[in-house]
C-alpha atoms as a PDB file:
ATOM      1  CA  UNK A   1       0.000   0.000   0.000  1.00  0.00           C
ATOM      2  CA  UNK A   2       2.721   2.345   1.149  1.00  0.00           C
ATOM      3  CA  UNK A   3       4.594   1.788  -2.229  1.00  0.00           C
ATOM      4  CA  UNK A   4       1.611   2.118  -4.487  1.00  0.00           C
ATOM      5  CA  UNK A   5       1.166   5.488  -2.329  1.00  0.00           C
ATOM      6  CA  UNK A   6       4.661   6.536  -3.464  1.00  0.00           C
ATOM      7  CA  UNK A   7       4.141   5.839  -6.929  1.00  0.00           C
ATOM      8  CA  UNK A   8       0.579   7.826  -6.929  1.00  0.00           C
ATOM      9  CA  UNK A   9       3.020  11.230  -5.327  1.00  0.00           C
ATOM     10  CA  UNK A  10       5.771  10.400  -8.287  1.00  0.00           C
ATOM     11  CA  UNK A  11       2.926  10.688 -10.998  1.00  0.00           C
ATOM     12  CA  UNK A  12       1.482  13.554  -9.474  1.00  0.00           C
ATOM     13  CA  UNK A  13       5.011  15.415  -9.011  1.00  0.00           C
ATOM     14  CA  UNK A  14       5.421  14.952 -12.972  1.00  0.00           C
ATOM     15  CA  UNK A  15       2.464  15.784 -14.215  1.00  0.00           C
ATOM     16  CA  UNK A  16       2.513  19.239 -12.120  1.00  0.00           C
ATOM     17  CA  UNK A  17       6.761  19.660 -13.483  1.00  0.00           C
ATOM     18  CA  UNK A  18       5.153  19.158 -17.000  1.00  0.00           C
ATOM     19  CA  UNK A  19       2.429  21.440 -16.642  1.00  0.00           C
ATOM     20  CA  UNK A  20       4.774  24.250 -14.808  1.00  0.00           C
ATOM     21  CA  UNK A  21       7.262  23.703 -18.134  1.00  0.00           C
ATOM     22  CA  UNK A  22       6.670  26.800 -20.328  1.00  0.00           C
ATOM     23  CA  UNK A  23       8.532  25.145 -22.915  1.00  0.00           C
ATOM     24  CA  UNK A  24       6.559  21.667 -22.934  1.00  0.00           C
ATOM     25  CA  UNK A  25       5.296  22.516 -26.728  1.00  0.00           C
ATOM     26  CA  UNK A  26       8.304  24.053 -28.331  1.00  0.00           C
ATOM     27  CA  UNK A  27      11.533  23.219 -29.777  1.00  0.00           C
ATOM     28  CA  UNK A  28      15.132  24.131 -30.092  1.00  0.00           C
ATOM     29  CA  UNK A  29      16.655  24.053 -33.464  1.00  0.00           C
ATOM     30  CA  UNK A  30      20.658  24.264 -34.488  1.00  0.00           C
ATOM     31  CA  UNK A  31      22.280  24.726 -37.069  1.00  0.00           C
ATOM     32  CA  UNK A  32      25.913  24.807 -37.364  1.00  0.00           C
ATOM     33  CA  UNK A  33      28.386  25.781 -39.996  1.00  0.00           C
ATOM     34  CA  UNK A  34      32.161  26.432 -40.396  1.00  0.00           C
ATOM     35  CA  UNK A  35      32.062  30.334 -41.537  1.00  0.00           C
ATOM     36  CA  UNK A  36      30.267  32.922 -39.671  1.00  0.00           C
ATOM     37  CA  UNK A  37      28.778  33.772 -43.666  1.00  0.00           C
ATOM     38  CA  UNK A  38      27.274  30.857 -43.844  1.00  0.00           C
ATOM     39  CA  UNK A  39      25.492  30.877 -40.400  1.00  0.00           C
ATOM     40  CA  UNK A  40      24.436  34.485 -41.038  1.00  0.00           C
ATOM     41  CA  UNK A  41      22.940  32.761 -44.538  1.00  0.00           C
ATOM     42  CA  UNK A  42      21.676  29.744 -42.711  1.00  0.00           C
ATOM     43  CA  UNK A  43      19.417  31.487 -40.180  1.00  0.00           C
ATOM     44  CA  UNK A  44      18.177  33.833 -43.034  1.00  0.00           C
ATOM     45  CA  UNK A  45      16.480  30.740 -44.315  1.00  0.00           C
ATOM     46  CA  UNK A  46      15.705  29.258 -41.018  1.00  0.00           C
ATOM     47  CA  UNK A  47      13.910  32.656 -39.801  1.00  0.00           C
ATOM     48  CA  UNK A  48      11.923  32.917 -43.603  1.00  0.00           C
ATOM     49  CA  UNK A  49      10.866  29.243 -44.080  1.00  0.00           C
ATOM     50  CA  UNK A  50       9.006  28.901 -40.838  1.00  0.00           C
ATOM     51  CA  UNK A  51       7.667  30.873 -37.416  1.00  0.00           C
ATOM     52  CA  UNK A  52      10.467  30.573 -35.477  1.00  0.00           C
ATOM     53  CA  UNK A  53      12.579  33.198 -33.501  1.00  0.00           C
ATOM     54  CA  UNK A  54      16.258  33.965 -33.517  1.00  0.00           C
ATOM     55  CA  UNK A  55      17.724  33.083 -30.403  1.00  0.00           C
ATOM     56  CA  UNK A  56      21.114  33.961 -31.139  1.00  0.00           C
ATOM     57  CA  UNK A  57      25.024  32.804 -32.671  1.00  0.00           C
ATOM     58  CA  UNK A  58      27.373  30.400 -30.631  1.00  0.00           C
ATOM     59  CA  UNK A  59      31.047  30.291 -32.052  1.00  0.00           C
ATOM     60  CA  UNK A  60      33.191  27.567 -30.432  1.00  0.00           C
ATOM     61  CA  UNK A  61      36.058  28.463 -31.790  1.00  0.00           C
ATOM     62  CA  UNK A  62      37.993  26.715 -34.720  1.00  0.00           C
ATOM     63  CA  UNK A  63      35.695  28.327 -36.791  1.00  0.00           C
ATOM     64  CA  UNK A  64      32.579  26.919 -35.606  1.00  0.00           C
ATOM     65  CA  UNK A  65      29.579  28.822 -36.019  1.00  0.00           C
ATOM     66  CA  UNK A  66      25.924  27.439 -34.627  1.00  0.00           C
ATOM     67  CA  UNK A  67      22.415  29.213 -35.330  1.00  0.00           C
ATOM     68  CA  UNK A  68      19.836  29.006 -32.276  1.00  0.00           C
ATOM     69  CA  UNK A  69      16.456  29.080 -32.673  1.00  0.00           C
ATOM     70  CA  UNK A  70      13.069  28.582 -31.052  1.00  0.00           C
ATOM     71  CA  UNK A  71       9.187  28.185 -31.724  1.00  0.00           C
ATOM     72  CA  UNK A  72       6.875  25.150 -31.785  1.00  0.00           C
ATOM     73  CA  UNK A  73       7.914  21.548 -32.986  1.00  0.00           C
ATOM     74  CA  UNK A  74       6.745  21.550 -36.505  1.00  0.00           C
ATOM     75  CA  UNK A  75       8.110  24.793 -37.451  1.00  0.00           C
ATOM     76  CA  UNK A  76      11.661  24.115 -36.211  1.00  0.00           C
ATOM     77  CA  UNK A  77      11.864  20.876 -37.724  1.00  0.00           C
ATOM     78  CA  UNK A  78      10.946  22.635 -40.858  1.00  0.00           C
ATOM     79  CA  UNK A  79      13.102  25.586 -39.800  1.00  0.00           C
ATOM     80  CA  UNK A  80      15.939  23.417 -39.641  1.00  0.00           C
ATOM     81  CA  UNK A  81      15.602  20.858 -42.605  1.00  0.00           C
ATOM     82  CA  UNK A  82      16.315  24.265 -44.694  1.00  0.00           C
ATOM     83  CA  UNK A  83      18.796  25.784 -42.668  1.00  0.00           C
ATOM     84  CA  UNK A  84      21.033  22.946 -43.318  1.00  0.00           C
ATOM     85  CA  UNK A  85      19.950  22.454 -47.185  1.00  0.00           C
ATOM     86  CA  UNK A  86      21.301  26.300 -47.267  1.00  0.00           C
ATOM     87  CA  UNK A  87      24.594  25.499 -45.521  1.00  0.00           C
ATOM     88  CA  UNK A  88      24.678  22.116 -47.342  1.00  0.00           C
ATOM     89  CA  UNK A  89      24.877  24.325 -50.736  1.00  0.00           C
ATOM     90  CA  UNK A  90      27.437  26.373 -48.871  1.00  0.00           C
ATOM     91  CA  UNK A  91      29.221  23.356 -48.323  1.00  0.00           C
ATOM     92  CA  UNK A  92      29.801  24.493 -44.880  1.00  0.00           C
ATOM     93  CA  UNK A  93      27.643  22.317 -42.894  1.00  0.00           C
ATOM     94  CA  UNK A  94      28.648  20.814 -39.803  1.00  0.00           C
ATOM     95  CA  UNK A  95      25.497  19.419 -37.737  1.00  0.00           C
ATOM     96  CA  UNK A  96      22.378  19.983 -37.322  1.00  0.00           C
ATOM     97  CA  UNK A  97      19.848  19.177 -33.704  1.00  0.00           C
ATOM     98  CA  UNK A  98      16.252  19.676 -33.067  1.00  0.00           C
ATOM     99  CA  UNK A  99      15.469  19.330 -28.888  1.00  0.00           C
ATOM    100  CA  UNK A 100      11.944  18.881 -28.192  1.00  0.00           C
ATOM    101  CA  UNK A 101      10.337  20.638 -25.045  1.00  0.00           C
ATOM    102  CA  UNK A 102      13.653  20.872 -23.686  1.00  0.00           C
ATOM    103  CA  UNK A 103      14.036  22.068 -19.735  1.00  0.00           C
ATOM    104  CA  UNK A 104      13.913  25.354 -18.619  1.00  0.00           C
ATOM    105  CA  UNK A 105      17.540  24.512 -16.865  1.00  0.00           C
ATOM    106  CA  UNK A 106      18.896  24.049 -20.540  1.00  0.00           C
ATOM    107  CA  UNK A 107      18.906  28.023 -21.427  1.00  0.00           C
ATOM    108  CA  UNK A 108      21.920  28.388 -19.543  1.00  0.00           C
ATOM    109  CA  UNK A 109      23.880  26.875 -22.144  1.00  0.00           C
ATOM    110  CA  UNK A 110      22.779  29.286 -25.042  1.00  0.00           C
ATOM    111  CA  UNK A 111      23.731  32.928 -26.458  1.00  0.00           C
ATOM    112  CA  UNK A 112      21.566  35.960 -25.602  1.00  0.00           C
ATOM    113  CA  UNK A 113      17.841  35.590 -26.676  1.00  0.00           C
ATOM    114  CA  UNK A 114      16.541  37.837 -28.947  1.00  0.00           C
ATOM    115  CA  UNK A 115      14.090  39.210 -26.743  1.00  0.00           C
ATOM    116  CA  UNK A 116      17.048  40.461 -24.521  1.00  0.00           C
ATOM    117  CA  UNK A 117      18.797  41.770 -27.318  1.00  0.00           C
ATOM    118  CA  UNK A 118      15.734  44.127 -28.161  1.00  0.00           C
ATOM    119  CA  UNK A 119      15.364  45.308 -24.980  1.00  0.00           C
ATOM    120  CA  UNK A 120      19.528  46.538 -25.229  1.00  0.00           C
ATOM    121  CA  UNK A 121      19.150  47.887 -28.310  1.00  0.00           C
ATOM    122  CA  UNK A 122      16.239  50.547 -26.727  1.00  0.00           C
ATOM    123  CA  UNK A 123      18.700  51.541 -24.032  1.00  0.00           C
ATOM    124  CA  UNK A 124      21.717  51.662 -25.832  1.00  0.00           C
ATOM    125  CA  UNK A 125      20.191  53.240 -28.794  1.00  0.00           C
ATOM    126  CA  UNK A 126      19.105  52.860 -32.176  1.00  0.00           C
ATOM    127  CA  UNK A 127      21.790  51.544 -35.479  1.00  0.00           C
ATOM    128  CA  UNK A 128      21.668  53.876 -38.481  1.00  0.00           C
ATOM    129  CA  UNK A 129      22.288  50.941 -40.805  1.00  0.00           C
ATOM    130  CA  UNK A 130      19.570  49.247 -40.049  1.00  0.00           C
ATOM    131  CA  UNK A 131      17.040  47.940 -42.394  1.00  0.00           C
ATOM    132  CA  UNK A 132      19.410  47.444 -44.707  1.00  0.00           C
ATOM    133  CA  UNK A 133      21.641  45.610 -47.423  1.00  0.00           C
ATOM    134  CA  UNK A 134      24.181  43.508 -45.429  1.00  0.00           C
ATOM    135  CA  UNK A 135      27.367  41.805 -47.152  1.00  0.00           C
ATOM    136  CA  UNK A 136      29.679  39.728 -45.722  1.00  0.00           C
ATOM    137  CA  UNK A 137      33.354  39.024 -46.567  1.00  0.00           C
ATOM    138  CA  UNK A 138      35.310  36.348 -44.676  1.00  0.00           C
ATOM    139  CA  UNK A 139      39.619  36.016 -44.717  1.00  0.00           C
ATOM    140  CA  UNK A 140      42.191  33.864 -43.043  1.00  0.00           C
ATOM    141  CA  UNK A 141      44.196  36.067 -41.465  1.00  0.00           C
ATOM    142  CA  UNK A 142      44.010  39.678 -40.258  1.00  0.00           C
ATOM    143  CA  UNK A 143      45.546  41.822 -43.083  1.00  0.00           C
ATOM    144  CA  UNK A 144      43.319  40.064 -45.744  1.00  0.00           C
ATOM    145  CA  UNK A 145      40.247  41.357 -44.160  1.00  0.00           C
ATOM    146  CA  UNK A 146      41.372  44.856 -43.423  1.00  0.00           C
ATOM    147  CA  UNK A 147      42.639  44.698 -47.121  1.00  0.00           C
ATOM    148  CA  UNK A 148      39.472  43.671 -48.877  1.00  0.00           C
ATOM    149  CA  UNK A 149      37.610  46.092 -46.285  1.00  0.00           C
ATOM    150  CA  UNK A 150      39.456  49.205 -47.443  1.00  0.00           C
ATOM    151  CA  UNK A 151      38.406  48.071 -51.163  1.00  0.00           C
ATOM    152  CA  UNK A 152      34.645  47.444 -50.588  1.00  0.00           C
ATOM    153  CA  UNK A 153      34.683  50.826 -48.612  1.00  0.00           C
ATOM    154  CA  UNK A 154      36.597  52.900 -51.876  1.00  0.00           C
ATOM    155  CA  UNK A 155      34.757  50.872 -54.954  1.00  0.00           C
ATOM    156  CA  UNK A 156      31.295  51.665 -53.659  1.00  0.00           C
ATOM    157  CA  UNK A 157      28.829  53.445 -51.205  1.00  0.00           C
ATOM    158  CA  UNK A 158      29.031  51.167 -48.103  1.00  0.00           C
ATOM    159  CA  UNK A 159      29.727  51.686 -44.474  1.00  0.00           C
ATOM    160  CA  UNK A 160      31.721  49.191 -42.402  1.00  0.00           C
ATOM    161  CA  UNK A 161      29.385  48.115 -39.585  1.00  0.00           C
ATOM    162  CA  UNK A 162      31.751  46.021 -37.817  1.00  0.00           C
ATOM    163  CA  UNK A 163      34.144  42.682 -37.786  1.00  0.00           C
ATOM    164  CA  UNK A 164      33.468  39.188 -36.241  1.00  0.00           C
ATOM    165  CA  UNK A 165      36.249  36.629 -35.708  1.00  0.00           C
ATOM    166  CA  UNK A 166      35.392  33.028 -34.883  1.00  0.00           C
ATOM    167  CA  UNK A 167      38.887  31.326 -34.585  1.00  0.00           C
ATOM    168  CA  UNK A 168      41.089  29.318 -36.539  1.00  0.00           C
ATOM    169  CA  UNK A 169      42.025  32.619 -38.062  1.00  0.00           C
ATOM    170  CA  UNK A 170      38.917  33.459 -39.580  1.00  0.00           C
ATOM    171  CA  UNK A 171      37.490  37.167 -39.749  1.00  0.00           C
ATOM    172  CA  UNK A 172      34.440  38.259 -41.693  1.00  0.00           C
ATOM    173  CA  UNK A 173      33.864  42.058 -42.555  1.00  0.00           C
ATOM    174  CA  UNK A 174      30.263  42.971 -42.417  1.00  0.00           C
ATOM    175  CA  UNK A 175      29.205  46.068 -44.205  1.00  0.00           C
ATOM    176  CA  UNK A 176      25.975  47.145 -45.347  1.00  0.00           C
ATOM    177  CA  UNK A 177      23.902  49.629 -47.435  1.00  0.00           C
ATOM    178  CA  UNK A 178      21.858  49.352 -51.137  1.00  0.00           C
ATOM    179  CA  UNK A 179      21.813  45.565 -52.244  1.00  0.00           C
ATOM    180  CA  UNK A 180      23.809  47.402 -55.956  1.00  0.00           C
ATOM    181  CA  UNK A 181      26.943  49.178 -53.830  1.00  0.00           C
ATOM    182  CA  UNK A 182      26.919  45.662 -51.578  1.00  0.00           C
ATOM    183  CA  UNK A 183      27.466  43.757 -54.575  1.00  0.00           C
ATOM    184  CA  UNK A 184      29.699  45.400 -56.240  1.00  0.00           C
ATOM    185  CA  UNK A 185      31.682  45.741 -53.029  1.00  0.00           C
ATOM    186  CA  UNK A 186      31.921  42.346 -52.191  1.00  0.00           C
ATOM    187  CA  UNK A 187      33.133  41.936 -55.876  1.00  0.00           C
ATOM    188  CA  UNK A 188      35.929  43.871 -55.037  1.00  0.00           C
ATOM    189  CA  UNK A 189      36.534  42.945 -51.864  1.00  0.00           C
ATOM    190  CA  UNK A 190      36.666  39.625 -52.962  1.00  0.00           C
ATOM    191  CA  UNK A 191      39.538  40.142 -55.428  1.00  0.00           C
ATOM    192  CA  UNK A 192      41.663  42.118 -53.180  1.00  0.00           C
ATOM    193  CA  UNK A 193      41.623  39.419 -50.263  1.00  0.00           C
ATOM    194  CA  UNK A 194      42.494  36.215 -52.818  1.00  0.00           C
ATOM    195  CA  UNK A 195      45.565  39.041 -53.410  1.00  0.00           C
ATOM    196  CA  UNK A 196      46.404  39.220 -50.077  1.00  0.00           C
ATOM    197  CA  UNK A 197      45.952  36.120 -48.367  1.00  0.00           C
ATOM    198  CA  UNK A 198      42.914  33.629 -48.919  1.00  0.00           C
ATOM    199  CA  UNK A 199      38.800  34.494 -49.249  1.00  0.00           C
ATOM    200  CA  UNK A 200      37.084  31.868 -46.912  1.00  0.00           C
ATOM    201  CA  UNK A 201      33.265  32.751 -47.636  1.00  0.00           C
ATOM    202  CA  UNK A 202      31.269  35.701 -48.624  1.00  0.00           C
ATOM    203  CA  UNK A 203      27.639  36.116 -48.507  1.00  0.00           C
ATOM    204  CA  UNK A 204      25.118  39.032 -49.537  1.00  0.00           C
ATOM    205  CA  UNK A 205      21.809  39.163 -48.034  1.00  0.00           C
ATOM    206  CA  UNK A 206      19.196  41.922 -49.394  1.00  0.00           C
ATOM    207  CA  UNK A 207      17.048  42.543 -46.631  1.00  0.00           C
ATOM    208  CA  UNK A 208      17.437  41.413 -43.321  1.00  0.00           C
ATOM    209  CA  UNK A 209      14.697  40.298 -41.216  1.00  0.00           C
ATOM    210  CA  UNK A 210      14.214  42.051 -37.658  1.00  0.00           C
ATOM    211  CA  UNK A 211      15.266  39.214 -35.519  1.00  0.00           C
ATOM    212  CA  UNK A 212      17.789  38.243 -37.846  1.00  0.00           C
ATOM    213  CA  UNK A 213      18.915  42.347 -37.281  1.00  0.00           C
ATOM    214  CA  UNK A 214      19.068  42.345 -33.955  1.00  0.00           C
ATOM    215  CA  UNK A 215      21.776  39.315 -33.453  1.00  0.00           C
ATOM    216  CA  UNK A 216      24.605  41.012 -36.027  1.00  0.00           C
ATOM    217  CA  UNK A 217      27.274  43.191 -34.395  1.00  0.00           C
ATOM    218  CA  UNK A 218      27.449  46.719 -34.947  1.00  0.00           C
ATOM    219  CA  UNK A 219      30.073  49.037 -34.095  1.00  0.00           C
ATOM    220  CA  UNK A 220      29.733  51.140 -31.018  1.00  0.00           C
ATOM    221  CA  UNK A 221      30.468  54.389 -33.964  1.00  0.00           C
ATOM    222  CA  UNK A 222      27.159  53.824 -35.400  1.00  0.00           C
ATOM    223  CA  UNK A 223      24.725  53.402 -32.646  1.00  0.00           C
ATOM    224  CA  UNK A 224      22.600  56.854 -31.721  1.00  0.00           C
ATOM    225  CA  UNK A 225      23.214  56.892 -28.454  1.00  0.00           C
ATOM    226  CA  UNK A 226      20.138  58.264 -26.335  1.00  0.00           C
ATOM    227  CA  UNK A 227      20.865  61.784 -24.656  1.00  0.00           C
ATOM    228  CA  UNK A 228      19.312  60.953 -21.027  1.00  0.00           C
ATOM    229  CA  UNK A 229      16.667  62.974 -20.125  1.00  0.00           C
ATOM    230  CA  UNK A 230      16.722  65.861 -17.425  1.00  0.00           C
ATOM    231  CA  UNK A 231      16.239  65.119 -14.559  1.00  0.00           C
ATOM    232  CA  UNK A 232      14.242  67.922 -12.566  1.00  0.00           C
ATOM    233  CA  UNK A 233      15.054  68.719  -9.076  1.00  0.00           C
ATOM    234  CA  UNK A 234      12.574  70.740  -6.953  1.00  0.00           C
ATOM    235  CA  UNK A 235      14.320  74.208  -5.079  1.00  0.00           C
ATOM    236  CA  UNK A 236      13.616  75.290  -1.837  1.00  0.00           C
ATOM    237  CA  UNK A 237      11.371  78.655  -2.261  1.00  0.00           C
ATOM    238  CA  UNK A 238      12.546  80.758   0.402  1.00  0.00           C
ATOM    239  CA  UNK A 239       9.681  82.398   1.838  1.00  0.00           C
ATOM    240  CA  UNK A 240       9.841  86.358   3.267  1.00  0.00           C
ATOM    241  CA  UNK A 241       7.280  88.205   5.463  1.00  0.00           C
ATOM    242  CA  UNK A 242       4.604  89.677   3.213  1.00  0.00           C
ATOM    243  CA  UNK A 243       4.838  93.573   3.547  1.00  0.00           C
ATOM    244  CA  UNK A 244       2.463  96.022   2.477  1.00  0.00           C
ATOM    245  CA  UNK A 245       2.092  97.350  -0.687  1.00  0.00           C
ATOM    246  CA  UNK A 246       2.121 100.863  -1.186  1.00  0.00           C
ATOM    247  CA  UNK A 247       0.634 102.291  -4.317  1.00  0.00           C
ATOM    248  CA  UNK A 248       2.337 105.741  -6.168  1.00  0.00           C
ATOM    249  CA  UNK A 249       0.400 108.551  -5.471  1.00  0.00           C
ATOM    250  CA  UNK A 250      -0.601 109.263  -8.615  1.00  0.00           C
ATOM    251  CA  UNK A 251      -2.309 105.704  -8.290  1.00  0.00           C
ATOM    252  CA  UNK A 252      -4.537 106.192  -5.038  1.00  0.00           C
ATOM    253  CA  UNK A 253      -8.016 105.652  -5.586  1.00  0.00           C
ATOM    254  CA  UNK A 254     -10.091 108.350  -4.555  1.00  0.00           C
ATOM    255  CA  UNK A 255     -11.778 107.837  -1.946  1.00  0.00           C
ATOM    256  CA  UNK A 256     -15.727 107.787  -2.624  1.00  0.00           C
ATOM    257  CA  UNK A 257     -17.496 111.281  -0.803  1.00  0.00           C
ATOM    258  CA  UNK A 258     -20.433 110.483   1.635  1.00  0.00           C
ATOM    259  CA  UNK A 259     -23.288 112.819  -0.037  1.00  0.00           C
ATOM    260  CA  UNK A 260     -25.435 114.117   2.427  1.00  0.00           C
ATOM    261  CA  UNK A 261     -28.941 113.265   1.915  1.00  0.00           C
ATOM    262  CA  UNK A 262     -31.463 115.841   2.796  1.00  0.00           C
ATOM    263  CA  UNK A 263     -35.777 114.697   3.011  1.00  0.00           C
ATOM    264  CA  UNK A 264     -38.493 117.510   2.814  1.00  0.00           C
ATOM    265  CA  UNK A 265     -40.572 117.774   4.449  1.00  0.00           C
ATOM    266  CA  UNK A 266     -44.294 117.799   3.288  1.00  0.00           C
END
């Protein structure tokens, strides 16, 4: 009796876990490549082919690159099945997971959500380059980067919005602005780094989504930053003795004359 007791308080202890798990009917997808291009490309499909949100990068080092993200079980399976057709035709895939209704515990282990992101972005400020164009050039080695990053920057209208390095000697320029001038820049840039040293990847996406916006670097140069408001103090009113006011005497009031009032008599 006593054991069939126990068993009854084990059931019940799961069933109230299960139903306090927020994540019970979603699912984890990841995606990982071996160029920070080709993860940037990857989750571009993964975040249009299905309702899923960007949780964020993870780069292991040695050039290991892994796409995180979230929403219910169908969609991430989906999610991922063309995430890693896109990296396949990279050739740059590495692995791919789905975890179903994984523990709450488990977020511990992976980058900033997007969600947290959002909410940095409002206090640090707002990008200029957002919304738009975004290439990507990636080198072995230093010099070749900053090489092929000078030429992208003189053969056509872009800005340099920052650089990520992922190990193994890898570093990918990202710049950004009208899909035409990214083109034609990566062209360029392209050229200049195979002079250099050696071009790893490159990838040009025309419009990013929002999510997909939010988990890019940006350099700290081109981030509004927002001017804190003022902050108002009250003052201490010193208070004085009321006095009397005395008017000029050009500005008396006359004083009204008491008319005398006389009755006849009848």
């Amino acid at each position: 009796m006593a054991n069939l007791d126990l068993r009854r308080s084990r059931g019940r202890r799961q069933i109230d876990y299960s139903q306090q798990n927020p994540f019970k009917d979603t699912a984890l997808g990841l995606v990982s490549t071996q160029s920070f291009p080709a993860i940037v490309g990857t989750a571009d499909m993964m975040l249009k082919s299905a309702e899923v949100t960007m949780v964020g990068y993870e780069k292991v080092g040695n050039g290991l690159c892994t796409a995180v993200v979230r929403g219910n079980i169908a969609d991430v399976r989906l999610s991922v099945e063309e995430g890693a057709k896109t990296a396949q035709k990279f050739g740059q895939l590495v692995s791919k997971s789905v975890i179903a209704r994984p523990m709450p515990n488990l977020e511990v282990v992976f980058p900033l959500g997007s969600h947290l992101t959002e909410l940095i972005q409002k206090r640090r400020g707002y990008s200029r380059l957002s919304n738009r164009s975004i290439g990507l050039l990636e080198t072995r080695g230093f010099p070749a980067m900053v090489g092929a990053a000078d030429a992208m920057l003189k053969s056509a209208d872009v800005q340099l919005a920052s650089y990520e390095k992922i190990g193994d000697g890898l570093c990918t320029a990202i710049i950004r602005g009208s899909v035409a001038n990214v083109a034609m820049a990566i062209d360029i840039g392209m050229q200049e780094a195979e002079r250099i040293g050696e071009l790893h990847a490159v990838m040009v996406i025309p419009r990013l989504l929002e999510d997909l916006e939010h988990t890019l670097p940006v350099a700290s140069y081109w981030v509004d930053e927002q001017e804190p408001l003022p902050v108002l103090l009250p003052n201490k009113v010193k208070e004085t003795a009321k006095e009397p006011v005395l008017l000029p005497q050009t500005q008396k009031q006359p004083m009204p004359l008491k008319r005398k009032v006389e009755i006849e008599e009848l």
